[in-house]
Protein backbone atom coordinates (compact mmCIF):
# COMPACT_ATOMS: atom_id res chain seq x y z
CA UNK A 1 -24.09 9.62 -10.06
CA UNK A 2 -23.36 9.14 -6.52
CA UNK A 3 -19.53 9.51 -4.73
CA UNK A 4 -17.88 10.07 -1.74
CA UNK A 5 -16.66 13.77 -1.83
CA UNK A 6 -14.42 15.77 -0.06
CA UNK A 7 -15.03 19.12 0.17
CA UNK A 8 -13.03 20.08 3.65
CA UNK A 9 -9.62 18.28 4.40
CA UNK A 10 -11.21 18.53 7.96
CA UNK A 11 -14.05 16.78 7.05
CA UNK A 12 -15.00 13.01 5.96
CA UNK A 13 -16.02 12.76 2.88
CA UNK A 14 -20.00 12.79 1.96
CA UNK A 15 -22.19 10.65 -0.01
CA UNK A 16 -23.71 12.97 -2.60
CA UNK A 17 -24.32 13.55 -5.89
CA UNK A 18 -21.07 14.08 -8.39
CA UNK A 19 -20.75 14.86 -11.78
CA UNK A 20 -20.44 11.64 -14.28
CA UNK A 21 -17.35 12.11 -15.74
CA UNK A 22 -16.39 11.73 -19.49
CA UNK A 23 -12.90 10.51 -21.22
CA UNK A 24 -10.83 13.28 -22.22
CA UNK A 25 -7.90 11.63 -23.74
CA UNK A 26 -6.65 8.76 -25.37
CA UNK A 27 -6.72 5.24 -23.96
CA UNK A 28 -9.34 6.43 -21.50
CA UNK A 29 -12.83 5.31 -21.04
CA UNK A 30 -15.58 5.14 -17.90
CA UNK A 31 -15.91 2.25 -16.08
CA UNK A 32 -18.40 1.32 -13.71
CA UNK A 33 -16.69 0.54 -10.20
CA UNK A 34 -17.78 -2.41 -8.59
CA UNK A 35 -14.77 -1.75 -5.18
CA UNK A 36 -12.31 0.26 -3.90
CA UNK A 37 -10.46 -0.16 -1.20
CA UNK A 38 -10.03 2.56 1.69
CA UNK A 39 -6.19 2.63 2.00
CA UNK A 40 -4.04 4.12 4.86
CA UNK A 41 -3.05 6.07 1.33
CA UNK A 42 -6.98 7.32 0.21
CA UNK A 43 -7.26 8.72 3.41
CA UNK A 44 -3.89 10.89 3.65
CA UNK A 45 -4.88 11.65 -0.15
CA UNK A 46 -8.96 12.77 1.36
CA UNK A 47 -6.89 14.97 4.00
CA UNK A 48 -4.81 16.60 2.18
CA UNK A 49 -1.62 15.08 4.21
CA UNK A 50 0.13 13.14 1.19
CA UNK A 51 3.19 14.12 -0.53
CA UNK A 52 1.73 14.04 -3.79
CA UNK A 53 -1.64 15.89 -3.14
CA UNK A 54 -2.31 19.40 -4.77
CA UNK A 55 -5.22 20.72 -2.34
CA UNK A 56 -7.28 20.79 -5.06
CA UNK A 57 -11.15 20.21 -3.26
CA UNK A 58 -13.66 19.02 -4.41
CA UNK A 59 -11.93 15.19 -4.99
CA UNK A 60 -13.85 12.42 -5.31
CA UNK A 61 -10.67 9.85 -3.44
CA UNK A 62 -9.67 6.94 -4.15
CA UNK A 63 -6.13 5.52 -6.17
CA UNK A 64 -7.46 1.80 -7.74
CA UNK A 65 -10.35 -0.48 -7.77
CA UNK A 66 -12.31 -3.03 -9.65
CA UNK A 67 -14.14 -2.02 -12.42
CA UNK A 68 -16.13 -2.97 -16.09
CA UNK A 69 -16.12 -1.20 -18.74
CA UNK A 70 -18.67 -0.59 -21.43
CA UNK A 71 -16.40 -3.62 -23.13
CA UNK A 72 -17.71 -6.03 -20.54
CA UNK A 73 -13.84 -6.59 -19.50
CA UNK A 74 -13.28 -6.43 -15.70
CA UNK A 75 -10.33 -4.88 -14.78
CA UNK A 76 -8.23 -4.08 -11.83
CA UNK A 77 -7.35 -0.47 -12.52
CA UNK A 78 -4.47 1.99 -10.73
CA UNK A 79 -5.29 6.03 -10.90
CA UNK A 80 -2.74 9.40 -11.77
CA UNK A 81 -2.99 11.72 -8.83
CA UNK A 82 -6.57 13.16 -9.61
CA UNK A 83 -9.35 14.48 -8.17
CA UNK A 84 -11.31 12.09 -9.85
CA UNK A 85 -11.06 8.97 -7.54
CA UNK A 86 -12.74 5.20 -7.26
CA UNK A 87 -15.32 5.83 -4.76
CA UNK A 88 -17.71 6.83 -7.12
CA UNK A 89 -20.16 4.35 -8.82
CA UNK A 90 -18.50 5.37 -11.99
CA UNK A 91 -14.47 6.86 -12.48
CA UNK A 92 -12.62 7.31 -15.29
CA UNK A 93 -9.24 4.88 -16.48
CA UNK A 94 -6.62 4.89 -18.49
CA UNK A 95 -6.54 1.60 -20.08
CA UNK A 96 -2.93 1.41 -19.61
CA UNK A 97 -2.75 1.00 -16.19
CA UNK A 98 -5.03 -1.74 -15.78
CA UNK A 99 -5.15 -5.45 -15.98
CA UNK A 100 -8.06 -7.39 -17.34
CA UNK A 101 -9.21 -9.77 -14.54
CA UNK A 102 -10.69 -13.41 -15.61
CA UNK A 103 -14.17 -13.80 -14.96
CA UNK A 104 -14.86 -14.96 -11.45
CA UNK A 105 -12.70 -12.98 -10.03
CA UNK A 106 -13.72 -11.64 -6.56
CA UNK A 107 -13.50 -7.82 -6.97
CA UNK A 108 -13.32 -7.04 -3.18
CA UNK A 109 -10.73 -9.76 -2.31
CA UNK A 110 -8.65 -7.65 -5.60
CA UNK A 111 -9.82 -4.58 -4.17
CA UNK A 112 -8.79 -4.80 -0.77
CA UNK A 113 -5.14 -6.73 -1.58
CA UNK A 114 -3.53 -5.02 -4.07
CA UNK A 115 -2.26 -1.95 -2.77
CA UNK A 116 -1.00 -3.24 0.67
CA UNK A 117 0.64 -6.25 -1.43
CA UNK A 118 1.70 -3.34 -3.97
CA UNK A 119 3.92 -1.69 -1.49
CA UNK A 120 5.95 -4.51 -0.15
CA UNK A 121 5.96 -6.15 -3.60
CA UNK A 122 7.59 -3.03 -5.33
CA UNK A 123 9.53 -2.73 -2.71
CA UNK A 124 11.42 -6.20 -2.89
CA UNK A 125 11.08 -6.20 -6.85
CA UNK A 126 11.86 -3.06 -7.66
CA UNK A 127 13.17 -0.69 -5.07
CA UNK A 128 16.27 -3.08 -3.93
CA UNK A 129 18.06 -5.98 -4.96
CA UNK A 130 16.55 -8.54 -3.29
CA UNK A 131 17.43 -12.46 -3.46
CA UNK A 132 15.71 -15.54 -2.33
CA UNK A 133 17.25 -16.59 0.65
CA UNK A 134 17.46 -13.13 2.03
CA UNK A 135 16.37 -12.69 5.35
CA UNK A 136 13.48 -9.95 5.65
CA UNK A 137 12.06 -7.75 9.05
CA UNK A 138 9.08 -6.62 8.42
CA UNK A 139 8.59 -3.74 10.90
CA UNK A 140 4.81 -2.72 11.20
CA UNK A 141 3.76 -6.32 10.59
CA UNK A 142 0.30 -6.28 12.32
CA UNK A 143 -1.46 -3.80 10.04
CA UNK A 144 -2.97 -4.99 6.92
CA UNK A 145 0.05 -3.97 4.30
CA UNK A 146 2.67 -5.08 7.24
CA UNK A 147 0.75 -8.74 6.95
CA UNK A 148 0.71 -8.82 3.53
CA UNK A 149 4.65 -7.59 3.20
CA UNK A 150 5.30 -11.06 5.57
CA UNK A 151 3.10 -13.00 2.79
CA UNK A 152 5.16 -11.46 0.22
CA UNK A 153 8.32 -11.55 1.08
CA UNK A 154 7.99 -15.32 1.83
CA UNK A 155 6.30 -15.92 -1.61
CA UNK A 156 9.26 -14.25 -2.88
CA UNK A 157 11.84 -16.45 -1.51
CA UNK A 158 12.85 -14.88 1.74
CA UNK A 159 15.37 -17.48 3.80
CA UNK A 160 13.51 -16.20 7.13
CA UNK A 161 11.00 -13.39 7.41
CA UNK A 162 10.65 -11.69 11.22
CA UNK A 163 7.55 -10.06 12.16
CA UNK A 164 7.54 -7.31 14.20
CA UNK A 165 4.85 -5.28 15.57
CA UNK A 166 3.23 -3.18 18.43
CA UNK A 167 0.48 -5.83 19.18
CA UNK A 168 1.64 -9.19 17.46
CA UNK A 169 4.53 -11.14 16.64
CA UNK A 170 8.25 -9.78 17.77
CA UNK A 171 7.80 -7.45 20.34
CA UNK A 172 9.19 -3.91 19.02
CA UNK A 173 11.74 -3.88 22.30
CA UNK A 174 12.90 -7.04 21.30
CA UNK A 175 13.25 -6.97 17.93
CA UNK A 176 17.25 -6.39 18.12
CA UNK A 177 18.13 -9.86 18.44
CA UNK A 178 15.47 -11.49 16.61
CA UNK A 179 16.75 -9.63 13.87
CA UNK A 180 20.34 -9.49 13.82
CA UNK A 181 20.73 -11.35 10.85
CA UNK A 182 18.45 -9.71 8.44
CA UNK A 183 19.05 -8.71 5.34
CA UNK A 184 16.22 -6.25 4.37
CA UNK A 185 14.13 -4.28 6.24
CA UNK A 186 10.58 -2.94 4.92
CA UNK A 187 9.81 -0.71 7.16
CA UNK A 188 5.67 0.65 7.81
CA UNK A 189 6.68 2.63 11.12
CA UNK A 190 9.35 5.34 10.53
CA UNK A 191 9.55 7.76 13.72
CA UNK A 192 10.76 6.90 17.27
CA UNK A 193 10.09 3.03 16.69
CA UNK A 194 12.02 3.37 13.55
CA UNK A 195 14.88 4.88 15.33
CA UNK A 196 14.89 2.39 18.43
CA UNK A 197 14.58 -0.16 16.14
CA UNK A 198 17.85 0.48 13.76
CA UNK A 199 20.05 1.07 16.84
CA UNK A 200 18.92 -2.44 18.17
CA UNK A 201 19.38 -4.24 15.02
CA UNK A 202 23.16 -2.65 14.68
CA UNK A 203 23.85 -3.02 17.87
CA UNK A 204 23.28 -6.91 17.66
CA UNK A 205 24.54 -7.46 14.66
CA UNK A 206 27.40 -10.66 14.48
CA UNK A 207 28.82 -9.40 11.47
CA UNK A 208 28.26 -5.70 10.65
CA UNK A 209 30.30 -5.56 7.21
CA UNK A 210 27.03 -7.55 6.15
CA UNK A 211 24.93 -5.22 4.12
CA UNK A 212 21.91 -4.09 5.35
CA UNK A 213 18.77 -2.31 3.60
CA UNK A 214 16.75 -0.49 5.23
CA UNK A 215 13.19 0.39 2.99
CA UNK A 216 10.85 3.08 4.39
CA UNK A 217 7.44 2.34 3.18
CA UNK A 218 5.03 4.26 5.37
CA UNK A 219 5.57 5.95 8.10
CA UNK A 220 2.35 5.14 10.67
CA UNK A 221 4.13 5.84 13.52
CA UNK A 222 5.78 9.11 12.54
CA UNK A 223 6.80 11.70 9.67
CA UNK A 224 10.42 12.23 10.78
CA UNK A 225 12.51 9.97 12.51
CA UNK A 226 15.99 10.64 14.62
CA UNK A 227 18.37 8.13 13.16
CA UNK A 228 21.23 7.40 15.20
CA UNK A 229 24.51 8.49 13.46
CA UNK A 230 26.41 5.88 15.02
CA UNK A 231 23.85 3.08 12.82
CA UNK A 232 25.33 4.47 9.85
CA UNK A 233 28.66 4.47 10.80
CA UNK A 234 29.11 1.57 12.59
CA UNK A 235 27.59 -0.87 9.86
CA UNK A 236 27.18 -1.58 6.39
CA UNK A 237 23.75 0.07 6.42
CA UNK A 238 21.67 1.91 3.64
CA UNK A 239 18.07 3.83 3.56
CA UNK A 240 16.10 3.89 0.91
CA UNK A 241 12.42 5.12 0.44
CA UNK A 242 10.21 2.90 -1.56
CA UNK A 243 6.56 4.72 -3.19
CA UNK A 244 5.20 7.20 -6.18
CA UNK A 245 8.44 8.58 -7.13
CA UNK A 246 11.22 6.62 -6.02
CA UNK A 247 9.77 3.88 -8.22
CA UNK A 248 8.54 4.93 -11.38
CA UNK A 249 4.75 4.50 -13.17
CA UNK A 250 6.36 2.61 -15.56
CA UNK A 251 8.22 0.15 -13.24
CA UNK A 252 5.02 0.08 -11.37
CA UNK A 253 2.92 -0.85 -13.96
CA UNK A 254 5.27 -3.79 -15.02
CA UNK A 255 4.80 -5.86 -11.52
CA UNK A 256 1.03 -5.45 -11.66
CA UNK A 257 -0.02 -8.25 -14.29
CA UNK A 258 1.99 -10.82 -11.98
CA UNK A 259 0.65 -8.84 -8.38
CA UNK A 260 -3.08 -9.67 -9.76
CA UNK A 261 -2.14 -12.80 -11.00
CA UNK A 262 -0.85 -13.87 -7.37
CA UNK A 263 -3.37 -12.30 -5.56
CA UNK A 264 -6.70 -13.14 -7.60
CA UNK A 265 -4.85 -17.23 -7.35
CA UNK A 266 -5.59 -16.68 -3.65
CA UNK A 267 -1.84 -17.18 -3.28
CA UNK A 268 -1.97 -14.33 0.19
CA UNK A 269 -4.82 -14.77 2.71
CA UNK A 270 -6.77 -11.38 2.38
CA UNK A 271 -9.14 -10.09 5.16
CA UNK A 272 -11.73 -7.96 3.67
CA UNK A 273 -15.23 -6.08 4.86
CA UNK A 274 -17.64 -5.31 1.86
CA UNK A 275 -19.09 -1.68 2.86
CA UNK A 276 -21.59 -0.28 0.85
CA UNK A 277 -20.07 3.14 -0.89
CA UNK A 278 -23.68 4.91 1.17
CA UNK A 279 -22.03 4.06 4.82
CA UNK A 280 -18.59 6.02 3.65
CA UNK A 281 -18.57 8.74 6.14
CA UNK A 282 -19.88 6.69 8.69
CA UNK A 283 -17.25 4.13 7.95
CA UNK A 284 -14.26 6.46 7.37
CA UNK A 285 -12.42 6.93 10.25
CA UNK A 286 -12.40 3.47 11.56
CA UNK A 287 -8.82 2.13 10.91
CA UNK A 288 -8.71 -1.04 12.96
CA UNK A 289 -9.99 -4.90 11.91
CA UNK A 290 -10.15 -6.03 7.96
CA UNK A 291 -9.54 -3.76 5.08
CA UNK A 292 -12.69 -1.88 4.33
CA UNK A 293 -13.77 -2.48 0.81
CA UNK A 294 -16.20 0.46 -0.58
CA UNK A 295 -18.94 -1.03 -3.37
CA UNK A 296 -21.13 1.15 -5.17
């Protein structure tokens, strides 16, 4: 069969022939992938930058897609750290962690939603105690899973969501007073913005015995981040991480049925660009505009 593989972290990956593979275990079976998304995540997992990687080369990478089985069942499916990925014309599942998807279902709108939505959904469901009426600052909120995390949160009952970004809505300088009364922050930045950022919002804040969350989800703008000690001292402030391992596979797999539900009802606008699997490392590096959706 044919798959994008990485054989260099260096490198992109290459179309080119890959083993088919076979089940191995219970509750698995082949599927034949119809899209996978390219994630900010696939491509820290393709270069050997994420947490969670093993640098085991060659990987095929790639952590969910659309796919149907020899069952005829279409399913959105999420992957265990493996070398095996989606971006393959054919991957392996566990049946466990997918979700049959009704017939009709577009599989690159699925394809290209579900993990940004993932991250800010998990985060709000399952990471913090989050109630409607909350007030949310979405930090990051001009990328793809920053947009989505503004759908979300809204969807989920946030009182007001604020939308900050480098090149759209609240200017990262300003974002202080915009959002003085938040109460939850998801957080796509992390580094100097991140820091800048926290001291504002304290620093404006009308009533700082008001709790404050403060959820790092990715960290685009920097791995480490110099967090004013003064922010934790001088309000009711916690941070929290929010991703594989703070939140369990289990509680994971839980939000998904409702996650696909939402998303496949067209309830969050998704802007998507079909790529055929071929154009991969031709494609690869390009980060700005819709999310790219690999199809076999």
């Amino acid at each position: 069969m044919k798959a994008a593989v990485v054989r260099s972290f260096n490198t992109a990956p290459q179309y080119t022939d890959f083993p088919t593979p076979d089940p191995v275990a219970n509750h698995e079976m082949v599927v034949d992938v119809l899209a996978a998304g390219l994630h900010p995540r696939v491509r820290s997992q393709a270069d050997g930058s994420h947490y969670t990687g093993t640098d085991e080369l060659p990987l095929v990478p790639g952590i969910d897609g659309v796919g149907r089985g020899a069952d005829g069942l279409l399913r959105y499916f999420v992957l265990p750290d493996t070398t095996m990925g989606s971006m393959a014309e054919r991957t392996v599942i566990d049946s466990r962690r997918s979700v049959v998807l009704p017939e009709g279902s577009d599989p690159v709108a699925v394809a290209a939603a579900m993990n940004p939505a993932m991250s800010s959904w998990i985060a709000l469901r399952q990471r913090v105690r989050f109630e409607p009426g909350q007030n949310v600052l979405v930090l990051g909120a001009t990328g793809n899973a920053g947009r989505m995390a503004v759908q979300v949160a809204r969807y989920l009952g946030a009182g007001e969501v604020v939308a900050a970004g480098r090149s759209g809505g609240v200017p990262l300088d300003e974002v202080g007073q915009a959002a003085k009364d938040v109460d939850v922050v998801i957080d796509y930045l992390w580094g100097e913005p991140t820091a800048a950022a926290m001291a504002a919002v304290v620093t404006e804040r009308a009533d700082r015995s008001r709790p404050l969350t403060w959820v790092e989800v990715g960290s685009v703008a920097g791995r480490t981040a110099g967090i004013p000690s003064a922010a934790l001292r001088a309000a009711r402030l916690q941070i929290v991480g929010s991703g594989q391992g703070s939140v369990g596979a289990r509680e994971i797999l839980t939000e998904l049925p409702a996650l696909v539900e939402r998303v496949n009802a067209g309830t969050f606008d998704v802007d998507a660009r079909p790529v055929p699997l071929r154009d991969v490392e031709t494609l690869w590096y390009a980060k700005s505009g819709p999310r790219t959706v690999l199809v076999p």
